[in-house]
C-alpha atoms as a PDB file:
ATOM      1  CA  UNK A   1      -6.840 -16.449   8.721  1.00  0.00           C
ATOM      2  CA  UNK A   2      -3.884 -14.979  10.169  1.00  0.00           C
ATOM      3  CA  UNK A   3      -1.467 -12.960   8.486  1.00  0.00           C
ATOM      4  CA  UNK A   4       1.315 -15.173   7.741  1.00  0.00           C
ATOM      5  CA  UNK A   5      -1.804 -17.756   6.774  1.00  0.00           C
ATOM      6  CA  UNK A   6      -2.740 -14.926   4.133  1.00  0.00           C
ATOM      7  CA  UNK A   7       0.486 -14.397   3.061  1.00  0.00           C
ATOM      8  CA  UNK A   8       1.049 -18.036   2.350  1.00  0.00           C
ATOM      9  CA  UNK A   9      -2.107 -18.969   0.884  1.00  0.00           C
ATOM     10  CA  UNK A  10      -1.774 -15.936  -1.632  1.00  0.00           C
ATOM     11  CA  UNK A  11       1.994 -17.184  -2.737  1.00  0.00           C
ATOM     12  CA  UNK A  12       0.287 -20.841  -3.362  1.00  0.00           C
ATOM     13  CA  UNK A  13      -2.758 -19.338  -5.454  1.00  0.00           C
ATOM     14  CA  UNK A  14       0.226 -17.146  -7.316  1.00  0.00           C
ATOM     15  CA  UNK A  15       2.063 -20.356  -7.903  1.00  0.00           C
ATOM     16  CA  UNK A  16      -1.135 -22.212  -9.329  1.00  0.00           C
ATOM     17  CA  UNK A  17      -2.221 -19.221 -11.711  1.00  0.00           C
ATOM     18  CA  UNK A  18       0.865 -20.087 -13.587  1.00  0.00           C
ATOM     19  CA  UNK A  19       1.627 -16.062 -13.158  1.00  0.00           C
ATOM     20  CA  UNK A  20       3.923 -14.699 -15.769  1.00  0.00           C
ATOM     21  CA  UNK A  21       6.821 -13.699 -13.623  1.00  0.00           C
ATOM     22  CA  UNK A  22       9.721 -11.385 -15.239  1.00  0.00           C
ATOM     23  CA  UNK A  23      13.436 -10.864 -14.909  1.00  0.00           C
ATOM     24  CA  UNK A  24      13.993  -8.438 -12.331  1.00  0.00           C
ATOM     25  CA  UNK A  25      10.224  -8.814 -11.339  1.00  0.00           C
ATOM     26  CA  UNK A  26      10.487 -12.547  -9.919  1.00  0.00           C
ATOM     27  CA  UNK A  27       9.099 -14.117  -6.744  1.00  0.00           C
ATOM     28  CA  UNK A  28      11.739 -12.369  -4.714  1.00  0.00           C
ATOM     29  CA  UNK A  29      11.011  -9.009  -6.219  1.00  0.00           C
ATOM     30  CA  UNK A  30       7.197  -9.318  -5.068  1.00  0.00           C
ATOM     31  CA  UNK A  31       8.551 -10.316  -1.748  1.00  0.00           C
ATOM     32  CA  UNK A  32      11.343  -7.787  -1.196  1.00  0.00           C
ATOM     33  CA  UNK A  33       8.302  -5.027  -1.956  1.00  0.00           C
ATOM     34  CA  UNK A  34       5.883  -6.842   0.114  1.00  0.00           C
ATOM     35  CA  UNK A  35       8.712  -6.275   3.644  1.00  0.00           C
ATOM     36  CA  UNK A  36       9.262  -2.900   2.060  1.00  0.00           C
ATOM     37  CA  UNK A  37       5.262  -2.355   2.286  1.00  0.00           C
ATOM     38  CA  UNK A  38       4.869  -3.746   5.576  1.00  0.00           C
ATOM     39  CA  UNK A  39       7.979  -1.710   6.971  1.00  0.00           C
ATOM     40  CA  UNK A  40       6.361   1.508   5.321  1.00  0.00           C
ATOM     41  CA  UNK A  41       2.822   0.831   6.750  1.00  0.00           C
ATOM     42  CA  UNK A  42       4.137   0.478  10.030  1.00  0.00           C
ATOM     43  CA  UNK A  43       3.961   4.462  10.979  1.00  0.00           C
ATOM     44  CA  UNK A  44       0.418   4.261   9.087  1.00  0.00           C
ATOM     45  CA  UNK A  45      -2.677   3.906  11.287  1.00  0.00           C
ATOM     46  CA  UNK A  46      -5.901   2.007   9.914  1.00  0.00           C
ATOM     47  CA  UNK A  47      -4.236   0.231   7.382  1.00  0.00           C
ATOM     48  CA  UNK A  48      -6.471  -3.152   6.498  1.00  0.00           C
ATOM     49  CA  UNK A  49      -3.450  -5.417   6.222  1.00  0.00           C
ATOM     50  CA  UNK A  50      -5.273  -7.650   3.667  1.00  0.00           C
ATOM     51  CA  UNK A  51      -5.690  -5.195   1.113  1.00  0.00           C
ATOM     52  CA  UNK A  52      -2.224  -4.319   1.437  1.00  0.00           C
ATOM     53  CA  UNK A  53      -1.063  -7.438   1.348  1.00  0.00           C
ATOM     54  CA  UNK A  54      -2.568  -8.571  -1.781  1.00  0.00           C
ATOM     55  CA  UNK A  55      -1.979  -5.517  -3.788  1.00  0.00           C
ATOM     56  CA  UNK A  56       2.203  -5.774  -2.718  1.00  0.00           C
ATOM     57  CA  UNK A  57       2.025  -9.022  -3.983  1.00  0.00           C
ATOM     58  CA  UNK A  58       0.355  -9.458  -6.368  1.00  0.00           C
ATOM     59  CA  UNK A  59       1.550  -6.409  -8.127  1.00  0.00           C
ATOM     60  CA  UNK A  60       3.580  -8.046 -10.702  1.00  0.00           C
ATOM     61  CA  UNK A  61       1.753 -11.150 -11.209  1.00  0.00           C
ATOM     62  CA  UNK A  62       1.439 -10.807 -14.820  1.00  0.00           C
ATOM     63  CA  UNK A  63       3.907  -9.465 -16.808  1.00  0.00           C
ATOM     64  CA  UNK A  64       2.874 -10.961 -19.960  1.00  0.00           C
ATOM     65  CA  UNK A  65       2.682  -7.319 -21.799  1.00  0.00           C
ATOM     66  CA  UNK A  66       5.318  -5.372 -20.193  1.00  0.00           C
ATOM     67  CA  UNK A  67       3.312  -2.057 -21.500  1.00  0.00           C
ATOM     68  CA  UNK A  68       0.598  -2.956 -20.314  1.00  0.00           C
ATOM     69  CA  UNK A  69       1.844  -5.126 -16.985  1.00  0.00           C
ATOM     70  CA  UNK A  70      -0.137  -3.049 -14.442  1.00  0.00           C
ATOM     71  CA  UNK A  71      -3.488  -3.579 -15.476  1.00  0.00           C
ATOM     72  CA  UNK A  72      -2.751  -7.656 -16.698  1.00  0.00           C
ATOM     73  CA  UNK A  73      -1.510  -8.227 -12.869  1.00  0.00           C
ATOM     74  CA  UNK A  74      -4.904  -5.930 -11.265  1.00  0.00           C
ATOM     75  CA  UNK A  75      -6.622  -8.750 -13.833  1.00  0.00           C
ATOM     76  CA  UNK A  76      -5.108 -11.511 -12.173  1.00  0.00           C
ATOM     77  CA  UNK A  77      -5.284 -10.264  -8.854  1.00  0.00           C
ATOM     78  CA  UNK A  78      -8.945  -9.808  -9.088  1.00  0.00           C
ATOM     79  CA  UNK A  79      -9.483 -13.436 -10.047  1.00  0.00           C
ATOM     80  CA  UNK A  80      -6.608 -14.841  -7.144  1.00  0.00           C
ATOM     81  CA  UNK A  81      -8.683 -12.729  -4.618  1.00  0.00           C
ATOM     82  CA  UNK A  82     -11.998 -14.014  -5.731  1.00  0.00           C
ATOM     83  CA  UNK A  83     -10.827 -17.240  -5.361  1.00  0.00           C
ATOM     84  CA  UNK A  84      -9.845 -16.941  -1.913  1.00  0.00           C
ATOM     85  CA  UNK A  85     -13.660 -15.442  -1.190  1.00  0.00           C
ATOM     86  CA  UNK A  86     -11.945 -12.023  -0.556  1.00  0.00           C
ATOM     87  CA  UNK A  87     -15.214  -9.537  -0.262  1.00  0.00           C
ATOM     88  CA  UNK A  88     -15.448  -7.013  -3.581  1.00  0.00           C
ATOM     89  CA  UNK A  89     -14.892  -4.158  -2.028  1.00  0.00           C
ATOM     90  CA  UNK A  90     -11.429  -5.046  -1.175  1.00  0.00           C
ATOM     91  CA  UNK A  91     -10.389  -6.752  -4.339  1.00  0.00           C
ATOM     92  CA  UNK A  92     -11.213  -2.880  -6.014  1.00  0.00           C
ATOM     93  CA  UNK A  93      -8.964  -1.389  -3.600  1.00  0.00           C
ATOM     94  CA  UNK A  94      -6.435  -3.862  -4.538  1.00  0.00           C
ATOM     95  CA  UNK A  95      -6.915  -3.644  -7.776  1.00  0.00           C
ATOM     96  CA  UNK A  96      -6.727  -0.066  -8.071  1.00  0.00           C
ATOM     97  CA  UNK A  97      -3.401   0.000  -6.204  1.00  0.00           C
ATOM     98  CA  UNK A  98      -2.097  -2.107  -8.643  1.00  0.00           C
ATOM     99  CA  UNK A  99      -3.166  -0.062 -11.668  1.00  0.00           C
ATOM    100  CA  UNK A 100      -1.306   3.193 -10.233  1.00  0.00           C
ATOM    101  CA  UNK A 101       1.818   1.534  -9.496  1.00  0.00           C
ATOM    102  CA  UNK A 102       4.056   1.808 -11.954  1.00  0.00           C
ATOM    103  CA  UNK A 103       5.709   4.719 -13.748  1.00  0.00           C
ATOM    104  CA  UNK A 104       4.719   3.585 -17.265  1.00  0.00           C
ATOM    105  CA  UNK A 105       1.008   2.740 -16.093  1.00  0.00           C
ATOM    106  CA  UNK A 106       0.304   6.042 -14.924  1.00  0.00           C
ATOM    107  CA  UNK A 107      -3.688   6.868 -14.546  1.00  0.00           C
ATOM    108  CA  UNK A 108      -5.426  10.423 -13.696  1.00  0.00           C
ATOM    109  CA  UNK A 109      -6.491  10.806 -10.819  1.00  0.00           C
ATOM    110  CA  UNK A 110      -5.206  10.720  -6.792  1.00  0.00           C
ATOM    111  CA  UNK A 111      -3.134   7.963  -5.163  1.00  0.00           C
ATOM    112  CA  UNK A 112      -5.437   5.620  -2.469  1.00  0.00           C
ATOM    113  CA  UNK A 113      -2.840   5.279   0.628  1.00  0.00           C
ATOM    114  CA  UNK A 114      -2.471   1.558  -0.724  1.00  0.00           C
ATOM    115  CA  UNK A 115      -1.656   2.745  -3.811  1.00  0.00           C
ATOM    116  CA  UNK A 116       0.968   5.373  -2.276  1.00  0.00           C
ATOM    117  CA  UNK A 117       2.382   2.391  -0.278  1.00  0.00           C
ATOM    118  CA  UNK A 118       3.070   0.202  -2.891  1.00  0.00           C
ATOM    119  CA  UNK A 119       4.611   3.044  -5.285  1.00  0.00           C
ATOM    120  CA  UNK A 120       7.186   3.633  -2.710  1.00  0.00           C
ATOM    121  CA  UNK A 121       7.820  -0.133  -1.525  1.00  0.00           C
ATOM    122  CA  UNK A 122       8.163  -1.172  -5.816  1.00  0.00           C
ATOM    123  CA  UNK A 123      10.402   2.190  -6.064  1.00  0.00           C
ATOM    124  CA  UNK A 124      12.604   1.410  -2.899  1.00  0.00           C
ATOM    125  CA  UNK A 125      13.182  -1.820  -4.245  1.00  0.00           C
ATOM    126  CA  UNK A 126      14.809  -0.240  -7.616  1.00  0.00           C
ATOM    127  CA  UNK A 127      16.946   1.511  -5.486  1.00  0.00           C
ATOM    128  CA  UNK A 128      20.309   0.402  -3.051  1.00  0.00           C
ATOM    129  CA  UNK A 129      22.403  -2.898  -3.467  1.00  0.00           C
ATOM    130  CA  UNK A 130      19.265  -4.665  -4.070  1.00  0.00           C
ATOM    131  CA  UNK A 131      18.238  -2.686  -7.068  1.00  0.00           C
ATOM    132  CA  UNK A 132      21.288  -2.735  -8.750  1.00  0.00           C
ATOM    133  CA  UNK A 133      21.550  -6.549  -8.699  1.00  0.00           C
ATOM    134  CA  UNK A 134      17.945  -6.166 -10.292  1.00  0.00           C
ATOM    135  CA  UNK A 135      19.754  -4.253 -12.820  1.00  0.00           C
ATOM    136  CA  UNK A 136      22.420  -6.539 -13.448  1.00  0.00           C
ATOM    137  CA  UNK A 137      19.835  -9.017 -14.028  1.00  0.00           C
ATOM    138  CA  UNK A 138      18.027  -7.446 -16.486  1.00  0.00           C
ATOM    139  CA  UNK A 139      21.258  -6.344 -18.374  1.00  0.00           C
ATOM    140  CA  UNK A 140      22.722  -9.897 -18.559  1.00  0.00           C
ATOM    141  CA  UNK A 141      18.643 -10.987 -19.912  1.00  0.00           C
ATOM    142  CA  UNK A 142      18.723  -8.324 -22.589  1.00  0.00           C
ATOM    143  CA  UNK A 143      22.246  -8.356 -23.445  1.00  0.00           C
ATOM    144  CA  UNK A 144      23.188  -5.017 -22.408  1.00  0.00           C
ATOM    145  CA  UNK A 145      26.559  -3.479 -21.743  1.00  0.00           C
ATOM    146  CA  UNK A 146      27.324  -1.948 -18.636  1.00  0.00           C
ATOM    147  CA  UNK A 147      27.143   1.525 -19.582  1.00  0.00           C
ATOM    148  CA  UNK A 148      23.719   1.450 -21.540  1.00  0.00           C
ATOM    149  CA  UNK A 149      22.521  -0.343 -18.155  1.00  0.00           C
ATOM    150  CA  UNK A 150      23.762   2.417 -16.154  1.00  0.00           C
ATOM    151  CA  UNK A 151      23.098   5.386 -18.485  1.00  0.00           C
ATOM    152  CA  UNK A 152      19.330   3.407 -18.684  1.00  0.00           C
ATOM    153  CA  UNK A 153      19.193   2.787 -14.518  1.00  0.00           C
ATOM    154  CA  UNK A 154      20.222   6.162 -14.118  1.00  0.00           C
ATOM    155  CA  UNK A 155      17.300   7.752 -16.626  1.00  0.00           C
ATOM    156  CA  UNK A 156      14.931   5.917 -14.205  1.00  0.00           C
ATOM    157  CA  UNK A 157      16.017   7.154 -10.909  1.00  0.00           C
ATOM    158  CA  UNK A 158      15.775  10.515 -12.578  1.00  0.00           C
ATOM    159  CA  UNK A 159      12.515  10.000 -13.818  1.00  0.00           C
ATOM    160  CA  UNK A 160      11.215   9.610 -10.594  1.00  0.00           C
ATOM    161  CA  UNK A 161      12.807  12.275  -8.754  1.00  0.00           C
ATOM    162  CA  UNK A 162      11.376  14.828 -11.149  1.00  0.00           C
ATOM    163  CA  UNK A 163       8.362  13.454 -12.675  1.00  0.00           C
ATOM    164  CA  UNK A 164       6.281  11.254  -9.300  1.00  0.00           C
ATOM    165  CA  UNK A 165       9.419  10.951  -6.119  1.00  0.00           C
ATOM    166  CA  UNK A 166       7.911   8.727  -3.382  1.00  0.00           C
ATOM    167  CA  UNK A 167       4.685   9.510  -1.368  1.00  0.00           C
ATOM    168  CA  UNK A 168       5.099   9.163   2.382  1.00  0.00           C
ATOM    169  CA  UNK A 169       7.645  10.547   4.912  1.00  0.00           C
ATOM    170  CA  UNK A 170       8.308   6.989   5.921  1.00  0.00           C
ATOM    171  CA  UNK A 171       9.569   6.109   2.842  1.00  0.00           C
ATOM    172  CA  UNK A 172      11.639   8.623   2.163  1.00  0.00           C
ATOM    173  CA  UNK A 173      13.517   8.181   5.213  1.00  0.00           C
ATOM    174  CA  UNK A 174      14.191   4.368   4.237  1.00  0.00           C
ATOM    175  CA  UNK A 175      15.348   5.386   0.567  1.00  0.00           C
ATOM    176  CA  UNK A 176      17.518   8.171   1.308  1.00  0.00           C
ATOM    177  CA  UNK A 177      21.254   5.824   1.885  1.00  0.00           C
ATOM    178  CA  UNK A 178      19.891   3.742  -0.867  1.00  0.00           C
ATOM    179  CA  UNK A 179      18.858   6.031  -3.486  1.00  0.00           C
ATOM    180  CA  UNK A 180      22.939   7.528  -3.248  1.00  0.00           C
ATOM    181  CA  UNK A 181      24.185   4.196  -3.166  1.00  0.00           C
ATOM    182  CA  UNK A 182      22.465   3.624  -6.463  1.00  0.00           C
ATOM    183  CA  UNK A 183      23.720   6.888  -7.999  1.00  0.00           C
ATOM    184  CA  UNK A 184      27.154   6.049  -6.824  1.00  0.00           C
ATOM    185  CA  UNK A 185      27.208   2.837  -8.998  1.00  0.00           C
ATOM    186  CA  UNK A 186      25.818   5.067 -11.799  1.00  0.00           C
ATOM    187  CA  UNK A 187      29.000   7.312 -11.794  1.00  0.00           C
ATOM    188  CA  UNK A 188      31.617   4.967 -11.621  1.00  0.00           C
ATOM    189  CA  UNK A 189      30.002   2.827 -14.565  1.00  0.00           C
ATOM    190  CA  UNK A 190      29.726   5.768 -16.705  1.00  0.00           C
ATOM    191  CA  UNK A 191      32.410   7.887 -15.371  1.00  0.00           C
ATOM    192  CA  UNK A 192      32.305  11.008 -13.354  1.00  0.00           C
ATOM    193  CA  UNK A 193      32.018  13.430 -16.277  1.00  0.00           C
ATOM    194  CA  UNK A 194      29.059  11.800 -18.224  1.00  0.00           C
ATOM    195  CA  UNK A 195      27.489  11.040 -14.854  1.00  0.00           C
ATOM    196  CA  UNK A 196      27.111  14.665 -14.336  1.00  0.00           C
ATOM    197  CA  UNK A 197      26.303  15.549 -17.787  1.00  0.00           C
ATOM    198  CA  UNK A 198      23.510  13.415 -17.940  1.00  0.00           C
ATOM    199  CA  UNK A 199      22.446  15.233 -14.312  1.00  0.00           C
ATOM    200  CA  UNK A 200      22.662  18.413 -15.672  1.00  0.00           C
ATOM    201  CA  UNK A 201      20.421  18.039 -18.867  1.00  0.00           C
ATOM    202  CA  UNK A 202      17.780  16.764 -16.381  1.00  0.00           C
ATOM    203  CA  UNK A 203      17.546  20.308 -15.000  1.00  0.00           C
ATOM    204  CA  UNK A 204      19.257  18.819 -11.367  1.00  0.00           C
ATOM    205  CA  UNK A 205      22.079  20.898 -10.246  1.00  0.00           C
ATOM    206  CA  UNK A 206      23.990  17.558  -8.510  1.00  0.00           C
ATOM    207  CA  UNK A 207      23.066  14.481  -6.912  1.00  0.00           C
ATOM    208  CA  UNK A 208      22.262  15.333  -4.088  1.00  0.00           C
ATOM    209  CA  UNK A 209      19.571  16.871  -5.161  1.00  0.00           C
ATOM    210  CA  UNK A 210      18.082  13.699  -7.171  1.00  0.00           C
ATOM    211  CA  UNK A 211      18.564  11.879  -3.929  1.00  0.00           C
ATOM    212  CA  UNK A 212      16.592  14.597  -2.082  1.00  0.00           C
ATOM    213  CA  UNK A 213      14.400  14.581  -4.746  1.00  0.00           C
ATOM    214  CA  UNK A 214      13.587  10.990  -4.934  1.00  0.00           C
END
């Protein structure tokens, strides 16, 4: 099975789980991060493309418990994969990706360079024009005004930059215009002032240095 073959047979067996899908977390989400992944793994040698593959896609699958989001999708991915007679081994690569992903599942213990991939490709997604129509999403979803969906965006590009910024060279490189243009829409939402308030009680000294940060 080629790659594109994996690729599309994976999307099918998503489809038939009847995966629980999210606003701002959709099919096009999973496949934004999935090019981000692939772009990213590109300066990476020994890379086994299926692993990768299945752990940016699959990601999100299940996003039933939003708390708890990381492990439900590792739970479906393990049963997609063993569908598709994908060898153990691999599916507890994938599925330990998965589990370290996301900034409100965070587990002890190091980063596999699968899981370092697909923290950068989910956060570089968050990030740019793309990310803020993610935002815009969720806002109109949950009924949010503008400003609480900046002031809330903002807390999140924040929390990465100080708390877990992105893993590989690579990535940072391919965030850096997009992480600005991000914190650009911030400010004019909430207003220059605030903007910088809110920078300053998270210990940064300006922008600038969140972006470099991220």
């Amino acid at each position: 099975m080629n790659q594109k073959e994996f690729i599309e047979k994976l999307r099918y067996e998503l489809k038939k789980s009847a995966a629980t899908l999210a606003t701002g977390h959709d099919i096009e989400h999973l496949q934004r991060v999935l090019k981000n992944g692939l772009l990213i793994a590109k300066k990476l040698r020994g890379i086994d493309k299926e692993i990768l593959i299945a752990s940016l896609l699959l990601h999100d699958a299940d996003r039933s418990d939003e708390k708890r989001h990381a492990e439900k999708s590792a739970e479906l991915a393990e049963k997609i994969l063993s569908t598709m007679k994908i060898p153990k081994e691999k599916i507890s690569i994938v599925k330990e990706a998965i589990l370290h992903h996301s900034r409100s599942d965070v587990k002890s213990g190091n980063k596999s360079i699968y899981a370092q991939i697909l923290y950068d490709a989910d956060k570089i997604d968050g990030i740019g024009n793309e990310g803020i129509k993610r935002v815009e999403e969720i806002a109109k979803a949950k009924n949010w005004t503008k400003e609480y969906a900046a002031k809330w965006y903002l807390s999140r590009i924040i929390d990465v930059a100080k708390n877990e910024p992105l893993y590989l060279k690579h990535s940072k490189e391919i965030a850096k215009n997009k992480v600005m243009i991000s914190l650009n829409w911030c400010k004019k939402i909430l207003g220059k002032e605030r903007f910088e308030k809110i920078i300053r009680e998270s210990e940064f000294s300006s922008e600038k240095e969140v972006s470099e940060c991220f």
